[in-house]
PDB file of N, CA and C in Angstrom:
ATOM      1  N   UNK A   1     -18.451 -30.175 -22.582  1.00  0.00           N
ATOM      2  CA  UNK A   1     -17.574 -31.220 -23.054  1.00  0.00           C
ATOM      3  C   UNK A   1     -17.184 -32.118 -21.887  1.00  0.00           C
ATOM      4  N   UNK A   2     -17.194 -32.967 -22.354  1.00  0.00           N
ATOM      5  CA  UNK A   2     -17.000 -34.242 -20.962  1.00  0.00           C
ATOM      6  C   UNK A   2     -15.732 -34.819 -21.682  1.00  0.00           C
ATOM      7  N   UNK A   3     -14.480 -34.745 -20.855  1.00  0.00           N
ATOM      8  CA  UNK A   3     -13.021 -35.119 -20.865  1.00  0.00           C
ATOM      9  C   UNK A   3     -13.254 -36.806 -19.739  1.00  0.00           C
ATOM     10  N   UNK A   4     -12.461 -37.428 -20.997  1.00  0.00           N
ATOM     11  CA  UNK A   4     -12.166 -38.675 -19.234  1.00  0.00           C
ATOM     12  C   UNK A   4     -10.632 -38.794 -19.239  1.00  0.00           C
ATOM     13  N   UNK A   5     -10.727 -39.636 -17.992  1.00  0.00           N
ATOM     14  CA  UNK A   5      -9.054 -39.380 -17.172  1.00  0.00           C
ATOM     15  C   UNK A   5      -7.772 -39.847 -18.539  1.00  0.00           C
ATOM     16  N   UNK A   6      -7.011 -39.137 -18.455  1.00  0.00           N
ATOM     17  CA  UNK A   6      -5.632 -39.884 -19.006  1.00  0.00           C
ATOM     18  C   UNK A   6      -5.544 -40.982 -19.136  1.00  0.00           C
ATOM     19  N   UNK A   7      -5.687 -41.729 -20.216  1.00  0.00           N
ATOM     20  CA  UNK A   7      -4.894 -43.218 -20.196  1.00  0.00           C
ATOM     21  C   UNK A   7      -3.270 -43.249 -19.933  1.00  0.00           C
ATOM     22  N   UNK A   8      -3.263 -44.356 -18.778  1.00  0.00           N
ATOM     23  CA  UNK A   8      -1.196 -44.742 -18.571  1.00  0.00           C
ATOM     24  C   UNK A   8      -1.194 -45.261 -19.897  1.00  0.00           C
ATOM     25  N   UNK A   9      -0.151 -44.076 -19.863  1.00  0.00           N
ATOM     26  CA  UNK A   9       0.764 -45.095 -21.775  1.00  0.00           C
ATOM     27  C   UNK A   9       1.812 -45.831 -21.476  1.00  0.00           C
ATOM     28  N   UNK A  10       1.718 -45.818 -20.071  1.00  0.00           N
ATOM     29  CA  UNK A  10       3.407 -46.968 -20.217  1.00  0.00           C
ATOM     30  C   UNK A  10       4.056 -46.619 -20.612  1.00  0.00           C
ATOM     31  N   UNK A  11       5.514 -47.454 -20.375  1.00  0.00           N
ATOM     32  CA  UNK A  11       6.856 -46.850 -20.924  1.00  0.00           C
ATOM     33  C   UNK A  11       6.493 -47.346 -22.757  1.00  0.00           C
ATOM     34  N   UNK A  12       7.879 -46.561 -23.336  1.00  0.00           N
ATOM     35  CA  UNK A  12       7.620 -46.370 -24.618  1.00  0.00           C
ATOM     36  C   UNK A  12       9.213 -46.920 -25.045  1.00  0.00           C
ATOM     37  N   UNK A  13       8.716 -48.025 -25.667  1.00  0.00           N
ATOM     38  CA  UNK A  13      10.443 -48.417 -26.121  1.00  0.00           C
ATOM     39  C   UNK A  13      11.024 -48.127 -26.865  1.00  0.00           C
ATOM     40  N   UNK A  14      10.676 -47.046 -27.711  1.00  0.00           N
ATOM     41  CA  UNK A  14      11.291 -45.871 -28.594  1.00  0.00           C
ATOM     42  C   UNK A  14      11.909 -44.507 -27.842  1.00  0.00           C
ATOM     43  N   UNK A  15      11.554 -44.902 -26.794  1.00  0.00           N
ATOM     44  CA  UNK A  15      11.635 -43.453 -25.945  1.00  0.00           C
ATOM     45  C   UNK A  15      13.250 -42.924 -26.362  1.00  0.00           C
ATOM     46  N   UNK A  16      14.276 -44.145 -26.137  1.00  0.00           N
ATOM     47  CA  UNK A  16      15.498 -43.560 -26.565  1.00  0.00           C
ATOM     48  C   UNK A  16      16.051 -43.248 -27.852  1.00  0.00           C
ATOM     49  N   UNK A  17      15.224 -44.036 -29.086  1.00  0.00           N
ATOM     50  CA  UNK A  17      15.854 -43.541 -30.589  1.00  0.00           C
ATOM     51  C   UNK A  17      15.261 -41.968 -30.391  1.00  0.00           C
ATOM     52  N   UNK A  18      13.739 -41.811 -29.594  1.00  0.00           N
ATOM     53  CA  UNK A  18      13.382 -40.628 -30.132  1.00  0.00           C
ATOM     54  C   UNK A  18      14.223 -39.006 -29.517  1.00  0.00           C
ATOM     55  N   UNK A  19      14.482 -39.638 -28.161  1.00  0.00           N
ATOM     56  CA  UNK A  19      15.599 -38.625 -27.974  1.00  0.00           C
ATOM     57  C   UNK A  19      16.357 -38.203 -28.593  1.00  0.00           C
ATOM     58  N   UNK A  20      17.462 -39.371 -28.784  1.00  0.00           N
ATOM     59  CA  UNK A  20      18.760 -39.411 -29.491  1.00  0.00           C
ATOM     60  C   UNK A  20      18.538 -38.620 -30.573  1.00  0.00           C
ATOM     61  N   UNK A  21      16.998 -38.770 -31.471  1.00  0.00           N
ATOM     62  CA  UNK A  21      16.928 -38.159 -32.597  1.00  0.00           C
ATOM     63  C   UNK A  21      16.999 -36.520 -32.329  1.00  0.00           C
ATOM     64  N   UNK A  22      16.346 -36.103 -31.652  1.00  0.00           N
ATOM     65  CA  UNK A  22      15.493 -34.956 -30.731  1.00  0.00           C
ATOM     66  C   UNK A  22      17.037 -34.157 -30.562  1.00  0.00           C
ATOM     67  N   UNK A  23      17.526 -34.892 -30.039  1.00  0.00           N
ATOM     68  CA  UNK A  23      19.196 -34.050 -29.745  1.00  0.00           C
ATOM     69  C   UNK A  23      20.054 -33.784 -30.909  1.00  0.00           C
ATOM     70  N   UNK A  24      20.271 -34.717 -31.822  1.00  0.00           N
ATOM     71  CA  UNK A  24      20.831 -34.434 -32.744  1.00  0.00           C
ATOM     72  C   UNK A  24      20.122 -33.551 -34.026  1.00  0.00           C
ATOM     73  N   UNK A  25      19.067 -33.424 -33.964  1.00  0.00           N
ATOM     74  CA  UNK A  25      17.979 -32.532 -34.979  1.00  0.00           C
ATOM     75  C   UNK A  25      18.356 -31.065 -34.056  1.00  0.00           C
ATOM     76  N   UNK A  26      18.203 -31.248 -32.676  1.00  0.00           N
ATOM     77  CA  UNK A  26      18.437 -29.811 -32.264  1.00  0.00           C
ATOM     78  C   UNK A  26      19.882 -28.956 -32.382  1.00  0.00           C
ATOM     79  N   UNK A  27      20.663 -29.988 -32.242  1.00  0.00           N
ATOM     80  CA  UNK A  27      21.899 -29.891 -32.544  1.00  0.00           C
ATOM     81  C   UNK A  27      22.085 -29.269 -34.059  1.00  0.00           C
ATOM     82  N   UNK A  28      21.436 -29.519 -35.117  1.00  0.00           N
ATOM     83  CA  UNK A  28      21.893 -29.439 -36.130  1.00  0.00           C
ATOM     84  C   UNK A  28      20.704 -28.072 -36.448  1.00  0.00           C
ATOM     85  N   UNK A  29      19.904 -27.828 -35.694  1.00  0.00           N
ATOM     86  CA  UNK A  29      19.021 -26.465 -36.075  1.00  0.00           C
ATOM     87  C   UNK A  29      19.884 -25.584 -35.242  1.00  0.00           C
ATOM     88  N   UNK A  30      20.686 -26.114 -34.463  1.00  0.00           N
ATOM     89  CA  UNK A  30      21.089 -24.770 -33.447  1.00  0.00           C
ATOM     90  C   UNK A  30      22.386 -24.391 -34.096  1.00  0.00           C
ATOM     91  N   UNK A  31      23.110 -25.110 -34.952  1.00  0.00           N
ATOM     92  CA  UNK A  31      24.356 -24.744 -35.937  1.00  0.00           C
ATOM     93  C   UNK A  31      23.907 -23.867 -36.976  1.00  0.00           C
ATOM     94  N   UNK A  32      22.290 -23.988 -37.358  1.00  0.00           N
ATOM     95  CA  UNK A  32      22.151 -23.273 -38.454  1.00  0.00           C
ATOM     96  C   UNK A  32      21.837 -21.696 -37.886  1.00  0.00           C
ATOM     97  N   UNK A  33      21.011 -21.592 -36.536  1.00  0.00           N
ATOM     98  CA  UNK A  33      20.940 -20.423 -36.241  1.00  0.00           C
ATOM     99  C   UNK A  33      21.791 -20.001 -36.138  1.00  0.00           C
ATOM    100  N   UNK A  34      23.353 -20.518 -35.426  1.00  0.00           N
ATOM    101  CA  UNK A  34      24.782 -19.831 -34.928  1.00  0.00           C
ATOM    102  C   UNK A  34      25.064 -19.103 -36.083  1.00  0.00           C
ATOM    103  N   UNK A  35      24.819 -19.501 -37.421  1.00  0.00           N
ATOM    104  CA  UNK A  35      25.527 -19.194 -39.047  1.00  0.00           C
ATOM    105  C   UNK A  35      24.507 -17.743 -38.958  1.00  0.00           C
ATOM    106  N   UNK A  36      23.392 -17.914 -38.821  1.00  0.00           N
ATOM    107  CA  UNK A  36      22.659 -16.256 -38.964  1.00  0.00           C
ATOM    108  C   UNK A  36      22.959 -15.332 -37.705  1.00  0.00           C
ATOM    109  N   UNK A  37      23.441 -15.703 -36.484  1.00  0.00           N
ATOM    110  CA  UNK A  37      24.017 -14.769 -35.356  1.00  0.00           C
ATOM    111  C   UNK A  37      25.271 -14.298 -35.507  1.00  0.00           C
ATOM    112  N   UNK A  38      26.237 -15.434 -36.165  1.00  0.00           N
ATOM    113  CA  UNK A  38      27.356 -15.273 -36.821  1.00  0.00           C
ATOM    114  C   UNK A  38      27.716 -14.405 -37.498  1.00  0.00           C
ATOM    115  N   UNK A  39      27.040 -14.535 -38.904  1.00  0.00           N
ATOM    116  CA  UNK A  39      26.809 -13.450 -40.130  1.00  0.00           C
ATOM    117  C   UNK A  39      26.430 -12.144 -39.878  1.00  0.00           C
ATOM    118  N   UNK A  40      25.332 -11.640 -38.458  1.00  0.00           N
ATOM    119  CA  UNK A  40      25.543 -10.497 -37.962  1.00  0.00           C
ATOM    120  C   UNK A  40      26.296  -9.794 -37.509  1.00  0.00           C
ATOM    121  N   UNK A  41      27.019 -10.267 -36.515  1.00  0.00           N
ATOM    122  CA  UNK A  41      28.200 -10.528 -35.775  1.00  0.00           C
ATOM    123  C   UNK A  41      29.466  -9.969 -36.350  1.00  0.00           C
ATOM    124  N   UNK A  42      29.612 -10.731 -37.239  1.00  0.00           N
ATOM    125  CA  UNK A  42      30.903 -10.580 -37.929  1.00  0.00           C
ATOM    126  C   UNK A  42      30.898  -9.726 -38.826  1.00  0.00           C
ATOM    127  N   UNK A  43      29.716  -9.224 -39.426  1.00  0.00           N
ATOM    128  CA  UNK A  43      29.682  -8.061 -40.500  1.00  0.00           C
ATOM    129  C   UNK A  43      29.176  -7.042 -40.053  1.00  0.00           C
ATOM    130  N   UNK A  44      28.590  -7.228 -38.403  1.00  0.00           N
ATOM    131  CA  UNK A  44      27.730  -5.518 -38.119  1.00  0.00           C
ATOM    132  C   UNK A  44      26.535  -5.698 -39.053  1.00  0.00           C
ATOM    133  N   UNK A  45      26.094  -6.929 -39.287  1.00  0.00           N
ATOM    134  CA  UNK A  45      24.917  -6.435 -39.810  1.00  0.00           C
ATOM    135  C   UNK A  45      24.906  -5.832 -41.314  1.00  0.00           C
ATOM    136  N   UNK A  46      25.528  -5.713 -42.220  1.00  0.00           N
ATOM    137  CA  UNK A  46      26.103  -5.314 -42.948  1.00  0.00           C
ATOM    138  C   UNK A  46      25.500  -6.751 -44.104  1.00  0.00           C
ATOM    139  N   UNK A  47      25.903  -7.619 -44.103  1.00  0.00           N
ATOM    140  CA  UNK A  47      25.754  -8.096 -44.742  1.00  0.00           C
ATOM    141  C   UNK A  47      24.690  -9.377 -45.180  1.00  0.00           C
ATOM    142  N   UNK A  48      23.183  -8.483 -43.750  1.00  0.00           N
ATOM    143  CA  UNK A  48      22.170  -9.228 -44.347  1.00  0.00           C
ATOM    144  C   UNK A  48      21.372  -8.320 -45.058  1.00  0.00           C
ATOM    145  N   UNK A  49      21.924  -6.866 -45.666  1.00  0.00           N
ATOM    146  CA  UNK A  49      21.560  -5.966 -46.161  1.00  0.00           C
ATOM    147  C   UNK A  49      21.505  -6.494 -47.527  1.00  0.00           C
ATOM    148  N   UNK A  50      22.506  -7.594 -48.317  1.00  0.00           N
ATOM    149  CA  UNK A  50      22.770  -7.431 -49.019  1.00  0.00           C
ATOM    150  C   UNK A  50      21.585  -8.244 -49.983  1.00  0.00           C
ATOM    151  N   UNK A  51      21.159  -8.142 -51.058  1.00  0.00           N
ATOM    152  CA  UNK A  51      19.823  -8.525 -51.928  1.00  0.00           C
ATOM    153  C   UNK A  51      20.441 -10.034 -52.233  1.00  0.00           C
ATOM    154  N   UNK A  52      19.683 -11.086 -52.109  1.00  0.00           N
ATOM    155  CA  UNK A  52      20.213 -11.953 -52.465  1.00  0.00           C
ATOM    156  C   UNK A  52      19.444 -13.032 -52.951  1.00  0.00           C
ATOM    157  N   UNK A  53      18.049 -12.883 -53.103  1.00  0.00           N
ATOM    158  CA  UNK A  53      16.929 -13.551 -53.872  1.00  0.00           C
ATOM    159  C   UNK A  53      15.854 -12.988 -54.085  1.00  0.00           C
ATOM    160  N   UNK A  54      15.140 -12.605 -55.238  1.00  0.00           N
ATOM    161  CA  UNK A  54      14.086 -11.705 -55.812  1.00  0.00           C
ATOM    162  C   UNK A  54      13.709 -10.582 -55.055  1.00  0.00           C
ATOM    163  N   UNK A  55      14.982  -9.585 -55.334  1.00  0.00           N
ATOM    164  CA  UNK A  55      14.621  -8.329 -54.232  1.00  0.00           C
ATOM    165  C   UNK A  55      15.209  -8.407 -52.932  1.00  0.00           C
ATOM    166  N   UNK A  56      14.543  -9.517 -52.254  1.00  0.00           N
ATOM    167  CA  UNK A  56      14.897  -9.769 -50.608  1.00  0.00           C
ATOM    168  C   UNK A  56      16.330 -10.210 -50.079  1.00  0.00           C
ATOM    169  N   UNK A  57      16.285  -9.223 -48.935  1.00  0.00           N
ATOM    170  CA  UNK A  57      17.322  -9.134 -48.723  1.00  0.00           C
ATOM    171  C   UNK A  57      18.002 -10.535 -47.972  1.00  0.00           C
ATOM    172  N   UNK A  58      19.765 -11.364 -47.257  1.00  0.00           N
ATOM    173  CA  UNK A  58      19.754 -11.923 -46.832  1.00  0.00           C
ATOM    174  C   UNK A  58      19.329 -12.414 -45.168  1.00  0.00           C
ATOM    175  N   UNK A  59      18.764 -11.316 -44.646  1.00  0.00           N
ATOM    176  CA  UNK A  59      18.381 -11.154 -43.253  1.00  0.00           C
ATOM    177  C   UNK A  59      16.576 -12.198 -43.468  1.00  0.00           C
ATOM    178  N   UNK A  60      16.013 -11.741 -44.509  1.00  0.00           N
ATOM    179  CA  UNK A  60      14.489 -11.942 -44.707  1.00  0.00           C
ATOM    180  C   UNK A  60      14.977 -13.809 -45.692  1.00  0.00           C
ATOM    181  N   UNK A  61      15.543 -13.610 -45.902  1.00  0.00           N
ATOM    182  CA  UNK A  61      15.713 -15.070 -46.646  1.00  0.00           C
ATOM    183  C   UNK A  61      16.338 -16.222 -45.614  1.00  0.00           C
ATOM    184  N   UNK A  62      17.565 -15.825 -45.441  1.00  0.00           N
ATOM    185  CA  UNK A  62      17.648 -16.425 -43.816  1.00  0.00           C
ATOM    186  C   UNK A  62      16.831 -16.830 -43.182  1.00  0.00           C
ATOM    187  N   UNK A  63      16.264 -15.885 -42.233  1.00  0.00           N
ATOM    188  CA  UNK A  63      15.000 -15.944 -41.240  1.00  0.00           C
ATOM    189  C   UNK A  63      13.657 -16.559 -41.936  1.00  0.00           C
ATOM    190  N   UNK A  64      12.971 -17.267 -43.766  1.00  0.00           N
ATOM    191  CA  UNK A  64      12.737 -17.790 -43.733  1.00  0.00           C
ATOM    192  C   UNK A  64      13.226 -19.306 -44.239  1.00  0.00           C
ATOM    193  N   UNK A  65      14.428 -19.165 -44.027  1.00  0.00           N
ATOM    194  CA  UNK A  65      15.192 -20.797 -44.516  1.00  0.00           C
ATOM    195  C   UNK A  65      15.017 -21.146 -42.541  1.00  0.00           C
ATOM    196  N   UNK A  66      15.482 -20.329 -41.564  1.00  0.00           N
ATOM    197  CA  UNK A  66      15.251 -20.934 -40.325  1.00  0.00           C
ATOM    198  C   UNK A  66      13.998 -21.703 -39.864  1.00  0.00           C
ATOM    199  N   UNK A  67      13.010 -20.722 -40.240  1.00  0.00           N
ATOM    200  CA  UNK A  67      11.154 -21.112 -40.173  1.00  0.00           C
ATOM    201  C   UNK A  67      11.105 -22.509 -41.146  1.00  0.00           C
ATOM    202  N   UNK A  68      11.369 -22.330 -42.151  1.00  0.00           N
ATOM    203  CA  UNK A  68      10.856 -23.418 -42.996  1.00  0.00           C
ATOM    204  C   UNK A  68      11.718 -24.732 -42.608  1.00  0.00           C
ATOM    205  N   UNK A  69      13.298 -24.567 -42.247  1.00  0.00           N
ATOM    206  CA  UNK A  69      14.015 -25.671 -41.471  1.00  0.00           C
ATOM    207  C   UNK A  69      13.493 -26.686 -40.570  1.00  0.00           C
ATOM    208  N   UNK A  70      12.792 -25.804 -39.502  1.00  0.00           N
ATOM    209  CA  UNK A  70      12.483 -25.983 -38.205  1.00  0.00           C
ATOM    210  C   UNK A  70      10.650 -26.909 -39.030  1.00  0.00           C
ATOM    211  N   UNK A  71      10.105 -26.364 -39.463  1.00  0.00           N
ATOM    212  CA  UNK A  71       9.259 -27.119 -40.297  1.00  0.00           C
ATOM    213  C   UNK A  71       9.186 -28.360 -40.730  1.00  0.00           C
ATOM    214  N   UNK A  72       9.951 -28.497 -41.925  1.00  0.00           N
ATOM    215  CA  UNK A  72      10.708 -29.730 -42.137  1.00  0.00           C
ATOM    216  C   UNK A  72      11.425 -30.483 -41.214  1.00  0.00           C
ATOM    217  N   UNK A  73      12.018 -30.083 -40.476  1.00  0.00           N
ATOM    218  CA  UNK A  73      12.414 -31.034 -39.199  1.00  0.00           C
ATOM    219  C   UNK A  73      11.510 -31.562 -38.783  1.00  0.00           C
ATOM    220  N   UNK A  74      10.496 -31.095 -38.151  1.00  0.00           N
ATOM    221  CA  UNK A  74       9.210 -31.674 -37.904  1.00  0.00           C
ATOM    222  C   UNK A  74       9.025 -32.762 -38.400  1.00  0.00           C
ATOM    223  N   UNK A  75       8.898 -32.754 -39.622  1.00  0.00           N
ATOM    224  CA  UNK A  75       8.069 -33.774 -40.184  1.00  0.00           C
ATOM    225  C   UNK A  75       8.931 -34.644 -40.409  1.00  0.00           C
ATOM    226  N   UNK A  76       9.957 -34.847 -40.357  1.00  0.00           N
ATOM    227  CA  UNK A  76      11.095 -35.482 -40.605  1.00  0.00           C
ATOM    228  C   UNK A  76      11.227 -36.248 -39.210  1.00  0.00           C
ATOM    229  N   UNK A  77      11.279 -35.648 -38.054  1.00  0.00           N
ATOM    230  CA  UNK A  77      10.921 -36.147 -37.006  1.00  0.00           C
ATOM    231  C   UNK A  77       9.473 -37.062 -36.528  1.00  0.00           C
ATOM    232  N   UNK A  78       8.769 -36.142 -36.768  1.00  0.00           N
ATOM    233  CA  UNK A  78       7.733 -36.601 -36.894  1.00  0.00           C
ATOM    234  C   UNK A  78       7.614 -38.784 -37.601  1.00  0.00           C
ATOM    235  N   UNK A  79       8.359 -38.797 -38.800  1.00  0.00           N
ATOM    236  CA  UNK A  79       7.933 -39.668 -40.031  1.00  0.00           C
ATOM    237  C   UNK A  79       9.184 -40.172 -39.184  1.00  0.00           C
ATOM    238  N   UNK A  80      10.698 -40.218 -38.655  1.00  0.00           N
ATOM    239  CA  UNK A  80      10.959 -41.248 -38.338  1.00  0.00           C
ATOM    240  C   UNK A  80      10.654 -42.141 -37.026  1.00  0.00           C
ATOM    241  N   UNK A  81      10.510 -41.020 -35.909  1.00  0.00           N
ATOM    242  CA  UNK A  81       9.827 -41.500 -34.885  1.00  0.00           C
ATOM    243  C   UNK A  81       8.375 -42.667 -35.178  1.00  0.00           C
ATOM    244  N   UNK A  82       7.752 -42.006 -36.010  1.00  0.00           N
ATOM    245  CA  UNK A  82       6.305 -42.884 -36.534  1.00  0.00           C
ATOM    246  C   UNK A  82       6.809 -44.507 -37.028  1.00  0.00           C
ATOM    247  N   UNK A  83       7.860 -44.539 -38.059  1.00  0.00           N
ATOM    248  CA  UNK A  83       8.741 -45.721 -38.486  1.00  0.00           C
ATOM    249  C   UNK A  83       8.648 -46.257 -37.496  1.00  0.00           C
ATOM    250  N   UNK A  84       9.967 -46.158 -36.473  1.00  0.00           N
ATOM    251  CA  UNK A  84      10.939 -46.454 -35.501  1.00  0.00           C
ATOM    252  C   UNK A  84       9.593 -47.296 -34.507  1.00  0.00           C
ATOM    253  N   UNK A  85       8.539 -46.575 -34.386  1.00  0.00           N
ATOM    254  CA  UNK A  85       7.396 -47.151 -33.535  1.00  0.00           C
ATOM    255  C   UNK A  85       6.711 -48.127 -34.148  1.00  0.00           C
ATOM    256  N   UNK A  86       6.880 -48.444 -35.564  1.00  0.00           N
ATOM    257  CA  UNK A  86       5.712 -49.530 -36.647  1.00  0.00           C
ATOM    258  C   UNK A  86       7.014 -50.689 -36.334  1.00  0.00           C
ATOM    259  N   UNK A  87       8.320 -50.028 -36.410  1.00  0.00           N
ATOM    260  CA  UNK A  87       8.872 -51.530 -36.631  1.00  0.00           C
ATOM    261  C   UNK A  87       9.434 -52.022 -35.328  1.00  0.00           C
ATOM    262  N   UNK A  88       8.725 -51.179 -34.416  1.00  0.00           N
ATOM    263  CA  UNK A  88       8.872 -51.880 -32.393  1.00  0.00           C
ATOM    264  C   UNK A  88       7.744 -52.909 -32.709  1.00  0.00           C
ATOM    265  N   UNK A  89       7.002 -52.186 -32.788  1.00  0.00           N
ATOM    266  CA  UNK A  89       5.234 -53.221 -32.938  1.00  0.00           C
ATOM    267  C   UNK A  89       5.350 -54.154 -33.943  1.00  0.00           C
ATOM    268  N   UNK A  90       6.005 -54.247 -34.423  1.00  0.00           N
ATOM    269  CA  UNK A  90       5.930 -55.615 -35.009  1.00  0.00           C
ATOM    270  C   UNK A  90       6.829 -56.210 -34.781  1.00  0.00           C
ATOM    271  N   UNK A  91       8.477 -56.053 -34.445  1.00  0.00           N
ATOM    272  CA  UNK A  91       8.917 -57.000 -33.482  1.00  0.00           C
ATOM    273  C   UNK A  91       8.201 -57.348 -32.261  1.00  0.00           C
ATOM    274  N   UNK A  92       6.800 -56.790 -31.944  1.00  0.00           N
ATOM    275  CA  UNK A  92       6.506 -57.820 -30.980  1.00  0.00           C
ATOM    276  C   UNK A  92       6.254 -56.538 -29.483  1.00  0.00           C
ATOM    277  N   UNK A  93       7.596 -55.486 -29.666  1.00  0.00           N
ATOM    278  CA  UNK A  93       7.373 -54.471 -28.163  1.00  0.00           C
ATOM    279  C   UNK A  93       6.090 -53.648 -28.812  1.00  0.00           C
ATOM    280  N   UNK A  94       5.287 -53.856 -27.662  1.00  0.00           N
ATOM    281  CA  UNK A  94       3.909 -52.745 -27.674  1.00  0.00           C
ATOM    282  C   UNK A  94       4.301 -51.400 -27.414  1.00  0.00           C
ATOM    283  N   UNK A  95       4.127 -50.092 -28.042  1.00  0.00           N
ATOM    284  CA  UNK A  95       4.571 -48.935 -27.767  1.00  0.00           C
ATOM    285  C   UNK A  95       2.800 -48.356 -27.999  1.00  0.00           C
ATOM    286  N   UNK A  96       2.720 -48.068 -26.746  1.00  0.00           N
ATOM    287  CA  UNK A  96       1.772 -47.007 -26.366  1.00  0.00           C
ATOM    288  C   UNK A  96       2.058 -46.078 -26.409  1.00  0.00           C
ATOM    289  N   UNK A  97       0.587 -44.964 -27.042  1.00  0.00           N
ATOM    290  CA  UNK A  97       0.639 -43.589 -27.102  1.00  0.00           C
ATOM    291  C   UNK A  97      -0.386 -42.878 -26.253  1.00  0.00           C
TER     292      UNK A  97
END
């Protein structure tokens, strides 16, 4: 396989919505984990024992509302960052990738 050098992407004039976004998405996944460290925490564990959707318990339902969160964030990230970059480029700022 023959690789060629890196293209310079130049600065990126989204660079700061995409942060800003980046922080506040993490911000808001890291409140949801505190609620499942929490819920251990405070019950001993106790009360992700308890059955709380087809059989499964709240420890296994939890842990996949976190996975599937973090998922959807993605793409959510993903789709506004993508926006945020269509409507630089057409005001005119070039945003290289």
């Amino acid at each position: 396989m023959l690789h060629e050098p890196a293209r310079d992407s130049g600065p990126d004039p989204a660079s700061s919505y995409k942060t800003r976004l980046g922080l506040w998405m993490f911000l808001i996944y890291c409140l949801f984990y505190a609620g499942f460290v929490l819920v251990n925490v405070a019950t001993e564990g106790r009360a992700m024992q308890a059955i709380v959707l087809m059989g499964m318990n709240l420890a296994v339902v939890y842990g996949m509302g976190l996975i599937v969160a973090a998922l959807l964030m993605a793409l959510v990230y993903n789709h506004l960052c993508t926006k945020r970059e269509s409507e630089l480029k057409d005001q005119g700022k070039e945003v290289r990738s």
